[in-house]
N, C-alpha and C. Protein backbone atom coordinates (compact mmCIF):
# COMPACT_ATOMS: atom_id res chain seq x y z
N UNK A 1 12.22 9.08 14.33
CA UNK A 1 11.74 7.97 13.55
C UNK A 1 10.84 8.47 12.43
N UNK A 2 10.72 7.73 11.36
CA UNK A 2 9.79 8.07 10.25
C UNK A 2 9.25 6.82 10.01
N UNK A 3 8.06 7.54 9.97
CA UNK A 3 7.10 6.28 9.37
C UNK A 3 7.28 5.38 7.78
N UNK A 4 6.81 4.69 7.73
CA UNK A 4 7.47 4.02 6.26
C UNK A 4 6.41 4.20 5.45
N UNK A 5 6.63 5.13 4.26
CA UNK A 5 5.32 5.10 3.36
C UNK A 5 4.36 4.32 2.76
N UNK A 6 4.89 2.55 2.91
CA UNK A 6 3.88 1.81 3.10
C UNK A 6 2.94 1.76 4.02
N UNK A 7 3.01 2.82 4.90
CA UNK A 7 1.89 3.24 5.94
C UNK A 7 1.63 4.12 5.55
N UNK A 8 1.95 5.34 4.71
CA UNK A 8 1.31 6.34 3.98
C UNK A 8 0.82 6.77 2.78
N UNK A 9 1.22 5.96 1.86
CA UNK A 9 0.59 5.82 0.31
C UNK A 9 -0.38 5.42 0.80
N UNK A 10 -1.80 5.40 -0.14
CA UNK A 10 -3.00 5.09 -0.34
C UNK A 10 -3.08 4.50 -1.97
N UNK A 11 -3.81 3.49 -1.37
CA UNK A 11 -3.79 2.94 -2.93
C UNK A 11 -5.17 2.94 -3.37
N UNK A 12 -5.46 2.85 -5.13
CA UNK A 12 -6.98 3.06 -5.08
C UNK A 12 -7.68 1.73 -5.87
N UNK A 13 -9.10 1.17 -5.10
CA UNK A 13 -9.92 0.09 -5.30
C UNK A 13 -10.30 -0.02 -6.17
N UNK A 14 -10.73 -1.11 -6.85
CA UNK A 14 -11.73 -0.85 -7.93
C UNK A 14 -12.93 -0.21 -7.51
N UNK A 15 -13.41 -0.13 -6.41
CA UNK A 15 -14.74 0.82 -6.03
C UNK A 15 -14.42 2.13 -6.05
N UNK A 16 -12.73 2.72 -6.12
CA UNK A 16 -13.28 4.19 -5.78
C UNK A 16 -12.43 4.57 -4.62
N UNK A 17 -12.59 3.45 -3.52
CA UNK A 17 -12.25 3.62 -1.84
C UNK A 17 -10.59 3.46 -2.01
N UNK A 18 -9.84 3.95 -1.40
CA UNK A 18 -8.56 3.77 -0.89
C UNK A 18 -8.48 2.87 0.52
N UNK A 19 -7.34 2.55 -0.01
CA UNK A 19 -6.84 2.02 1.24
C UNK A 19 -5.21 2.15 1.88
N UNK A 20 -4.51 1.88 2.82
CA UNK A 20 -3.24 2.29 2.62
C UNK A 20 -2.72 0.97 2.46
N UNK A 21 -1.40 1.60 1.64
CA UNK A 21 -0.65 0.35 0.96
C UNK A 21 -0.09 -0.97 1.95
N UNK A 22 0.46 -0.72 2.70
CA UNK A 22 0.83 -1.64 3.81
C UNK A 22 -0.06 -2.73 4.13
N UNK A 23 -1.40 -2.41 4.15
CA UNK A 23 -2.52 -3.24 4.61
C UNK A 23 -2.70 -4.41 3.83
N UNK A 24 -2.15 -4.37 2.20
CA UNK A 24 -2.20 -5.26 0.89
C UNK A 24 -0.94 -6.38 1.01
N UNK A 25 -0.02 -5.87 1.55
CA UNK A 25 1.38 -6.96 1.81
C UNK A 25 0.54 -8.19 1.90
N UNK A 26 0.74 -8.98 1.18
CA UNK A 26 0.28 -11.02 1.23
C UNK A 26 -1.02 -11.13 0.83
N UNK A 27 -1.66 -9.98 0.05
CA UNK A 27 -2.76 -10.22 -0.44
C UNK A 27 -2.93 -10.11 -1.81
N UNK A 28 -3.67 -11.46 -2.55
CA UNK A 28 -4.26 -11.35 -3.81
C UNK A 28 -5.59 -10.50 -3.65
N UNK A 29 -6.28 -10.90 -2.76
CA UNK A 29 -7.66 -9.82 -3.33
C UNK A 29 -7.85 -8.39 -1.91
N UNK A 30 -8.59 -7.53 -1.83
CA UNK A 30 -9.07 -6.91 -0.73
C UNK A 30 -10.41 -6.75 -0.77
N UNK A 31 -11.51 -6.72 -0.05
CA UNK A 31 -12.35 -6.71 0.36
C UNK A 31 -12.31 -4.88 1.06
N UNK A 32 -13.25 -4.06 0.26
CA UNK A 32 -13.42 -2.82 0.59
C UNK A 32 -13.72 -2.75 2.30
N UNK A 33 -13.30 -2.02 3.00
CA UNK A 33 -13.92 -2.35 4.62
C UNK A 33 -14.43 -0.59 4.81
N UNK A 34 -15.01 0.24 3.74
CA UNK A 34 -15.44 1.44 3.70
C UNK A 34 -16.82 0.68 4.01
N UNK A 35 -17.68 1.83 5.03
CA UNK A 35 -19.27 1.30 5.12
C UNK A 35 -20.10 1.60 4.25
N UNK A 36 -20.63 0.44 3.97
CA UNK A 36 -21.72 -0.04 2.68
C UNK A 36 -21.12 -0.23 1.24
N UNK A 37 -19.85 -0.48 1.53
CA UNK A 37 -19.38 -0.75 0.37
C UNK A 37 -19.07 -2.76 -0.15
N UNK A 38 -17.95 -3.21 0.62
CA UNK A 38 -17.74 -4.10 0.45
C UNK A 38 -17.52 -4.88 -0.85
N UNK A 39 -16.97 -4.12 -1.60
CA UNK A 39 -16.70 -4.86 -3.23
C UNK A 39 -14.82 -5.21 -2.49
N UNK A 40 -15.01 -6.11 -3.72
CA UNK A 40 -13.76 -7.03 -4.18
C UNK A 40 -13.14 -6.43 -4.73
N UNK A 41 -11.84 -6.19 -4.39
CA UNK A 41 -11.02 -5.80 -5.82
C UNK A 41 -9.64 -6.96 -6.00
N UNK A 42 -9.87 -7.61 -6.98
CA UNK A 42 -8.45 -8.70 -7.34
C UNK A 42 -7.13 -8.49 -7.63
N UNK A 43 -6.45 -8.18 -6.45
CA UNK A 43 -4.97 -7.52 -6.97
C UNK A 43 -3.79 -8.10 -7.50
N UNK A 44 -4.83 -9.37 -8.29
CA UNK A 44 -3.61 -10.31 -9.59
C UNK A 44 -4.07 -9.74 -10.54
N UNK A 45 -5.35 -8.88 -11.26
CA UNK A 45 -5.70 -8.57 -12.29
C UNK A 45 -5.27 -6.78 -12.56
N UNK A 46 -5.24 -6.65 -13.92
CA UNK A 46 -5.10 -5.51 -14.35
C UNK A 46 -6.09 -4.53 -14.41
N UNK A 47 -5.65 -3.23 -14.20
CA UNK A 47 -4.80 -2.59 -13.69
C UNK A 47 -3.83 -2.46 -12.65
N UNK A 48 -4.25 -3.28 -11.74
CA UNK A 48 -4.15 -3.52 -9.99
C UNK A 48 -3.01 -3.95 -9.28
N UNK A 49 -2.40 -5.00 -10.67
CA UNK A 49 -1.53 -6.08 -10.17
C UNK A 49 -0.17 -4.98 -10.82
N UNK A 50 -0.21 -4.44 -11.75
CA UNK A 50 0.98 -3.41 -12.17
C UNK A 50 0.87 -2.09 -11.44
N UNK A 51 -0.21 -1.48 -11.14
CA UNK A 51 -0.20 -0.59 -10.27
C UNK A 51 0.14 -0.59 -8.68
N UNK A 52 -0.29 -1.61 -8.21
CA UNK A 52 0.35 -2.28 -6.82
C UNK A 52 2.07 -2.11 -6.95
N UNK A 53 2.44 -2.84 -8.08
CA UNK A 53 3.76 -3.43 -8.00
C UNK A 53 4.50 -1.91 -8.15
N UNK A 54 4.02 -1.08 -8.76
CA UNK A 54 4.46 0.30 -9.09
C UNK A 54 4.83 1.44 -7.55
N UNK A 55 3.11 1.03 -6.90
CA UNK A 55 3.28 1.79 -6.04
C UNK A 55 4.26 1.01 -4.92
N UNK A 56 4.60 -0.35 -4.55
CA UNK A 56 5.33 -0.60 -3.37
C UNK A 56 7.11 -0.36 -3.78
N UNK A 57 7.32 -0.88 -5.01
CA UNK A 57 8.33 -0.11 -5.60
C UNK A 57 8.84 1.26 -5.10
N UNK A 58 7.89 2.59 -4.88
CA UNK A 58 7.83 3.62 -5.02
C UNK A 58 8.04 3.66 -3.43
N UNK A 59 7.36 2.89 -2.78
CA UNK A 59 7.31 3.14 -1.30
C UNK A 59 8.40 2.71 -0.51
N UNK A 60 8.97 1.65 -1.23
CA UNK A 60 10.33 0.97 -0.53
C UNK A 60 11.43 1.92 -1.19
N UNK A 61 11.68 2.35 -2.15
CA UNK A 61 12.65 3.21 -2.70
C UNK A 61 12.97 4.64 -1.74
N UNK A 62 11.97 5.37 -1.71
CA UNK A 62 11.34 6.01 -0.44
C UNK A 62 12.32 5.86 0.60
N UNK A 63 11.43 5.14 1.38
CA UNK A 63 12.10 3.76 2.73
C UNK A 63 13.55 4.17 2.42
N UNK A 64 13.98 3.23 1.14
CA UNK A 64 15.87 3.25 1.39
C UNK A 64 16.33 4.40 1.09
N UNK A 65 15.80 5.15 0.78
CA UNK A 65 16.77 6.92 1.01
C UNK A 65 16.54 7.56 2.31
N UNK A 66 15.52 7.39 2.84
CA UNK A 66 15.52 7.50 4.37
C UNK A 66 16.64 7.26 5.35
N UNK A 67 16.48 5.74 5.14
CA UNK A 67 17.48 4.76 5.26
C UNK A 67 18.65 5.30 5.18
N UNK A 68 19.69 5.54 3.86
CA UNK A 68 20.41 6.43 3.55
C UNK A 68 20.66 7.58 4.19
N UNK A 69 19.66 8.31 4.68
CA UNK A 69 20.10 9.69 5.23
C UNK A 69 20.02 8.95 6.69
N UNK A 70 20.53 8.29 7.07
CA UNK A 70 20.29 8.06 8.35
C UNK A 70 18.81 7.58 9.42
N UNK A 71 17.73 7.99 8.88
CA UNK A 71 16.86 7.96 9.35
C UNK A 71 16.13 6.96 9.91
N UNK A 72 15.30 6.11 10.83
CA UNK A 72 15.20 4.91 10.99
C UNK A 72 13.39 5.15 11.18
N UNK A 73 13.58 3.92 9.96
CA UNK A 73 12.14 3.82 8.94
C UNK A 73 11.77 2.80 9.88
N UNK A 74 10.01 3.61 10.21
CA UNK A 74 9.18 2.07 11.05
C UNK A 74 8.26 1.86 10.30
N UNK A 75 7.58 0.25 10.36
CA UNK A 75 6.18 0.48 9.96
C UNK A 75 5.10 0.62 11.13
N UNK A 76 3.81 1.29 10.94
CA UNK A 76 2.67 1.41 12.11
C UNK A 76 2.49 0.04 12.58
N UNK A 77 2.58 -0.93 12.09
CA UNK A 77 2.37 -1.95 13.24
C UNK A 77 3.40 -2.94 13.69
N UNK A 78 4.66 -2.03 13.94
CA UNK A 78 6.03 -2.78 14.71
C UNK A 78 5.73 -1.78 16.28
């Protein structure tokens, strides 16, 4: 099995902090959960909202060549 790189990309906050991409699926904003941080970042606004769309693009494309070679793509929380 291979993990699905929406469990392995990291995407980056407006604070700085990463997070991994998977965690953002159905979200407009994230809330940093690094300690002592806690900023907002709005992932309808720019840069965020084209860079998001860039990176899950990148991660599902990924995914279907996996896919392709046979491989059977999970995500960490199936």
């Amino acid at each position: 099995m291979t993990l699905s790189m929406f469990d392995q990309f990291l995407f980056r906050l407006s604070c700085g902090h990463d997070v991994v991409l998977g965690r953002l699926d159905g979200k407009d904003t994230w809330r940093c959960d690094e300690e002592g941080c806690g900023k907002v970042t709005d992932l309808r606004t720019e840069p965020f909202s084209t860079l998001l769309a860039k990176e899950r693009d990148t991660a599902d494309q990924i995914d279907k060549q996996a896919r392709q070679r046979g491989e059977t793509v999970r995500r960490a929380d199936d």
